[in-house]
C-alpha atoms as a PDB file:
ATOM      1  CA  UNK A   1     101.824  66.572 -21.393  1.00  0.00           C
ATOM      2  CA  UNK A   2      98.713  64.714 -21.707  1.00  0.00           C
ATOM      3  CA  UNK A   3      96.695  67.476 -20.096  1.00  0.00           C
ATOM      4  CA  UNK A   4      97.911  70.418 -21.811  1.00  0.00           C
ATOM      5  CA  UNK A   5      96.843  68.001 -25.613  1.00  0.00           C
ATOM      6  CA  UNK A   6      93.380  67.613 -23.746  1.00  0.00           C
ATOM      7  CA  UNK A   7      93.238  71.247 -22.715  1.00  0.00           C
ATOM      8  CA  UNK A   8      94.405  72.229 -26.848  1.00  0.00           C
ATOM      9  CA  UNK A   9      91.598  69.845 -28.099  1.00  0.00           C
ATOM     10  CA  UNK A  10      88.671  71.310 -26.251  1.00  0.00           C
ATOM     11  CA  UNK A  11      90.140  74.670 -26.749  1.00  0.00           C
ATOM     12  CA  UNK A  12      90.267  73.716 -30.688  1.00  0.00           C
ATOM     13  CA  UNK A  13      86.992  71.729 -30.297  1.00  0.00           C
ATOM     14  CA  UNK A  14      84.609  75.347 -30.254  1.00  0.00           C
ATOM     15  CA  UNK A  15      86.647  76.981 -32.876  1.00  0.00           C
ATOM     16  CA  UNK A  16      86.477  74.034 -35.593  1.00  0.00           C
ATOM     17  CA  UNK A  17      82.786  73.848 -34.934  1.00  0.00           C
ATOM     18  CA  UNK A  18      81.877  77.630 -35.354  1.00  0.00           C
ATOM     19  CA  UNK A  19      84.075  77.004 -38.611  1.00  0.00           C
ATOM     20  CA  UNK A  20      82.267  74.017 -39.630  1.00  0.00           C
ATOM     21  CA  UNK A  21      79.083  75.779 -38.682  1.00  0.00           C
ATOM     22  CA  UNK A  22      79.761  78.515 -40.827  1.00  0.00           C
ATOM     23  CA  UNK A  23      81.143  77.133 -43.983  1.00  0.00           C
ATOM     24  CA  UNK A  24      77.299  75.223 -43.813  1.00  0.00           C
ATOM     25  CA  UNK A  25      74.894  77.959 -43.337  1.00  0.00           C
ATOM     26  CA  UNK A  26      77.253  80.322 -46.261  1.00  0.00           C
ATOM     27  CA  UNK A  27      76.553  77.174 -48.758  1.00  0.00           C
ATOM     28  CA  UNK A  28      73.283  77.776 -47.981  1.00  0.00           C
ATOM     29  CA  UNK A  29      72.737  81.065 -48.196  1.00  0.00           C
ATOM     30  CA  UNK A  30      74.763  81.181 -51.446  1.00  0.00           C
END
């Protein structure tokens, strides 16, 4: 149980940064 919520988080970890990532450099570009 505890793996499989540690195996979700670094799966999630990737996507929330390329979102994070990408919500920046579009404020900066516009």
């Amino acid at each position: 149980m505890f793996g499989s919520a540690q195996q979700d988080f670094l799966a999630m970890s990737p996507l929330r940064l390329g979102i994070c990532l990408s919500t920046f450099t579009s404020s900066l570009y516009f």
